[in-house]
Protein backbone atom coordinates (compact mmCIF):
# COMPACT_ATOMS: atom_id res chain seq x y z
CA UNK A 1 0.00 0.00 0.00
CA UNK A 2 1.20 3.32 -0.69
CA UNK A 3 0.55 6.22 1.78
CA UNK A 4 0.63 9.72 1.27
CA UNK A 5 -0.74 12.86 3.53
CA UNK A 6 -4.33 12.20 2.80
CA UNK A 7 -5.09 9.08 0.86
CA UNK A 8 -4.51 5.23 1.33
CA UNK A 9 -3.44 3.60 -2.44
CA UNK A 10 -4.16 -0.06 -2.31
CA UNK A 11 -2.68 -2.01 -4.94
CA UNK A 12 -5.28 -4.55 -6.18
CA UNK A 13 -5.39 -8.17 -5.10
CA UNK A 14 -7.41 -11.63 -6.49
CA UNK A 15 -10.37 -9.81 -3.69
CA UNK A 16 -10.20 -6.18 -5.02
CA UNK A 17 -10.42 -7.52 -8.57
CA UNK A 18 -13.59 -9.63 -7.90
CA UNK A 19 -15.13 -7.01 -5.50
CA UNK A 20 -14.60 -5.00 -8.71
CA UNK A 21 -16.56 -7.40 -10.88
CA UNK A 22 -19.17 -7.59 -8.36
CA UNK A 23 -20.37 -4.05 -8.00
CA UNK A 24 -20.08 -1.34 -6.40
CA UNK A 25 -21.86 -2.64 -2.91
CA UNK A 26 -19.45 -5.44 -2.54
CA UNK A 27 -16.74 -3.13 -3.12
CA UNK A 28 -17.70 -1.39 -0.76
CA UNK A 29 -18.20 -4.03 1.76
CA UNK A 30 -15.07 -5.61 0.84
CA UNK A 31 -13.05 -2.67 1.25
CA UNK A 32 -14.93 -1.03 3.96
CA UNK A 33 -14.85 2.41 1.95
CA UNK A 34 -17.74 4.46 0.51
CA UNK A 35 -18.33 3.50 -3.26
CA UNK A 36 -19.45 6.72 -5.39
CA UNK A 37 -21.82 5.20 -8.08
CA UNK A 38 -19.42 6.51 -10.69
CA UNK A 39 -15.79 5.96 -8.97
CA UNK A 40 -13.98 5.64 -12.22
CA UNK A 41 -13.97 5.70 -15.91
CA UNK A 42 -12.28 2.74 -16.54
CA UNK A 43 -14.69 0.20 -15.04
CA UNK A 44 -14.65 -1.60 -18.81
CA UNK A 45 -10.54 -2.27 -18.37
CA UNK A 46 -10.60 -4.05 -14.80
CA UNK A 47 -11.47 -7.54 -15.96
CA UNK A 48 -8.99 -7.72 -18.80
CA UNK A 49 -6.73 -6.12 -16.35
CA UNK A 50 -7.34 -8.69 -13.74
CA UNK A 51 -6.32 -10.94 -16.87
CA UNK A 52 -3.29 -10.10 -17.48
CA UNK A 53 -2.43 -9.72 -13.87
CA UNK A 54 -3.30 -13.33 -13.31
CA UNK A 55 -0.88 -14.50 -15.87
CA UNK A 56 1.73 -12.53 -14.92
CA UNK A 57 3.07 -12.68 -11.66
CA UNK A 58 5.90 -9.79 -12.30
CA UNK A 59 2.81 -7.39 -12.75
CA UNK A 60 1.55 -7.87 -8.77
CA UNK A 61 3.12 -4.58 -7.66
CA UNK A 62 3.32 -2.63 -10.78
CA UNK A 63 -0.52 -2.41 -11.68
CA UNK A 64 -3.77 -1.50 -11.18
CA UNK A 65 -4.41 0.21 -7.27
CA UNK A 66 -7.15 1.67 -5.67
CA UNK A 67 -7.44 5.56 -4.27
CA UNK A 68 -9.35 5.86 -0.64
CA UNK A 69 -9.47 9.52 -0.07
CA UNK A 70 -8.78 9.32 4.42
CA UNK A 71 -10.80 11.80 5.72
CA UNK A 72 -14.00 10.82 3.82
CA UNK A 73 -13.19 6.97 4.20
CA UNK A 74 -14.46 6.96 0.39
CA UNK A 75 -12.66 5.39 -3.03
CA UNK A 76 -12.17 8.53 -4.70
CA UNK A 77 -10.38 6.76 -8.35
CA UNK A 78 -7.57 4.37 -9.62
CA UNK A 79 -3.96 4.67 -10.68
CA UNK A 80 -1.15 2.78 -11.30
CA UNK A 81 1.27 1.63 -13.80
CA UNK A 82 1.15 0.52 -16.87
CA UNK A 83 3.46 -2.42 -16.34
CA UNK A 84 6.59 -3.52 -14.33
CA UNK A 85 9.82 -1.61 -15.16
CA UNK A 86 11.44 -2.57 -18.90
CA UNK A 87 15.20 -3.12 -19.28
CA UNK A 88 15.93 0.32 -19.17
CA UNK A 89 14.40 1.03 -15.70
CA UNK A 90 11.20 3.11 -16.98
CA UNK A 91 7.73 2.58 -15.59
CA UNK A 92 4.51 4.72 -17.04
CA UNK A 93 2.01 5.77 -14.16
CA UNK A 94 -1.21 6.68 -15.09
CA UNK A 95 -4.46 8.17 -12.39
CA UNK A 96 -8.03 9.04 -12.55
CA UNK A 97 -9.69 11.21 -9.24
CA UNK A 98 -13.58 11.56 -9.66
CA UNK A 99 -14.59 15.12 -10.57
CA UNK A 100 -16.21 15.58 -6.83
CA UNK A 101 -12.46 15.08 -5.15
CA UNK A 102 -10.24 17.08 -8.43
CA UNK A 103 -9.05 20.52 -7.52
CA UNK A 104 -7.86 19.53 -4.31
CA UNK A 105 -4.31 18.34 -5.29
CA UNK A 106 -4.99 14.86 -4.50
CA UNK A 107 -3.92 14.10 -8.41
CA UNK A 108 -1.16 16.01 -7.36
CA UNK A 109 -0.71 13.47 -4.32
CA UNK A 110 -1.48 10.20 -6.14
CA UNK A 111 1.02 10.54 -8.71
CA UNK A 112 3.54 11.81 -6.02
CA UNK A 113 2.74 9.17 -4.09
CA UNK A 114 3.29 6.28 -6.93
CA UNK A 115 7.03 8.49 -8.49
CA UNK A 116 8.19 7.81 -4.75
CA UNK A 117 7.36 4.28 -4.89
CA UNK A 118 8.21 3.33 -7.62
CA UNK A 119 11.87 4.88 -7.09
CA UNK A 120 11.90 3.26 -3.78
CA UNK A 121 12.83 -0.05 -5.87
CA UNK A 122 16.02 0.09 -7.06
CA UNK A 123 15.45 -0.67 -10.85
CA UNK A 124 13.75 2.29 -11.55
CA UNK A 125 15.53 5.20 -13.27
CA UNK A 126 12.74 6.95 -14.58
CA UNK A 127 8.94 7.34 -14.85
CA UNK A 128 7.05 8.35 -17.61
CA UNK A 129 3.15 9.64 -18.10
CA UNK A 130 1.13 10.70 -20.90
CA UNK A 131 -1.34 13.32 -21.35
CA UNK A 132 -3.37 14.79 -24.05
CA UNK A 133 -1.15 17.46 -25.78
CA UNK A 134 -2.74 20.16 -24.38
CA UNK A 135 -2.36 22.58 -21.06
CA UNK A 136 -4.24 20.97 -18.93
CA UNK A 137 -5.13 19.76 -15.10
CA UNK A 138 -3.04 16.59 -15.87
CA UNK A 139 -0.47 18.48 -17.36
CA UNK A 140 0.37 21.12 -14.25
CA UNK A 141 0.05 17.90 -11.71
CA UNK A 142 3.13 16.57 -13.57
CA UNK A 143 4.86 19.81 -13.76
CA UNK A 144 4.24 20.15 -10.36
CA UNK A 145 5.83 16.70 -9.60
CA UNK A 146 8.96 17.04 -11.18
CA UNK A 147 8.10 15.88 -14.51
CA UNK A 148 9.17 17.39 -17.57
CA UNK A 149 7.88 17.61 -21.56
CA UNK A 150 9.84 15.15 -23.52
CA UNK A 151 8.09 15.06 -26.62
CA UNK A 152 4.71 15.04 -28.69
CA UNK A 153 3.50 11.60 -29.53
CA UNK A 154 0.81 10.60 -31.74
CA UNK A 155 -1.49 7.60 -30.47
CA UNK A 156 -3.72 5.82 -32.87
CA UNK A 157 -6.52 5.56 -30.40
CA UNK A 158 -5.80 8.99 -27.90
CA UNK A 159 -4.41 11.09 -30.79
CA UNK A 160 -1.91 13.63 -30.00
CA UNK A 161 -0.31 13.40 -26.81
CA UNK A 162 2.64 14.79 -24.39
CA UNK A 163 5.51 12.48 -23.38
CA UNK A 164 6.04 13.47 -19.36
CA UNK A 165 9.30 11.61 -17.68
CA UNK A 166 11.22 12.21 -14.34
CA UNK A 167 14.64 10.62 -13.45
CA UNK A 168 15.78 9.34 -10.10
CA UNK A 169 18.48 12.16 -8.98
């Protein structure tokens, strides 16, 4: 679990991912959190996600995790990476806060919170993030992190995007 100032970050387990699958009141239940009928935009990727994270064992601590928001004791969005590190040390994080919780700078504290972990294991040299080539909310949370612009990047499904990366000093 990853910890920061105001929010717990629970990585995903065999439970989460079938309290996912289940609904929203299991979830909850499971978790002992308050569910927000519309906690995340990605509810379509879980089960392939669970997937892949089932048949590979490397993934266990470099995927999918859950974002409880402390003082409200409610799931307030997901984050994670996009995959263990590659040969050259890199990760990709990616987050999602519900609109109720953004403006708060707990984007700003999620993706802090998973740069520091993911240099706490030596491998890591340097983590990337994408976001749509535009200013943008996404954009300043990365600035603010220690990211910097790398380079545009064209996606065939997102279409134009920013390349973000930070390096371990």
């Amino acid at each position: 679990m990853i910890v920061t100032p105001r929010l717990k970050i629970v990585p995903c387990d065999d439970t989460l991912f079938d309290a996912i699958r289940m609904g929203n009141n299991t979830l909850a239940r499971v978790m002992g959190v308050n569910v927000p009928k519309k906690w995340t935009e990605f509810r379509d990727t879980f089960t392939p996600s669970y997937h892949r994270w089932k048949a590979h064992p490397p993934l266990r601590d470099w995927w999918v995790y859950l974002i409880i928001y402390v003082p409200d004791n409610i799931l307030i969005g997901s984050c994670g990476y996009k995959g263990e590190p590659d040969s050259n040390g890199m990760v990709e994080i990616g987050y999602e806060i519900v609109p109720s919780h953004r403006e708060k700078g707990l984007g700003f504290e999620t993706a802090k919170g998973l740069v520091d972990h993911a240099f706490s294991h030596a491998a890591v040299r340097k983590v990337l993030a994408h976001t749509l080539a535009e200013e943008n909310a996404s954009a300043r949370i990365l600035e603010k992190v220690g990211f910097a612009q790398t380079e545009d990047v064209r996606d065939p499904d997102e279409g134009p995007l920013w390349r973000w990366e930070i390096s371990r000093h």
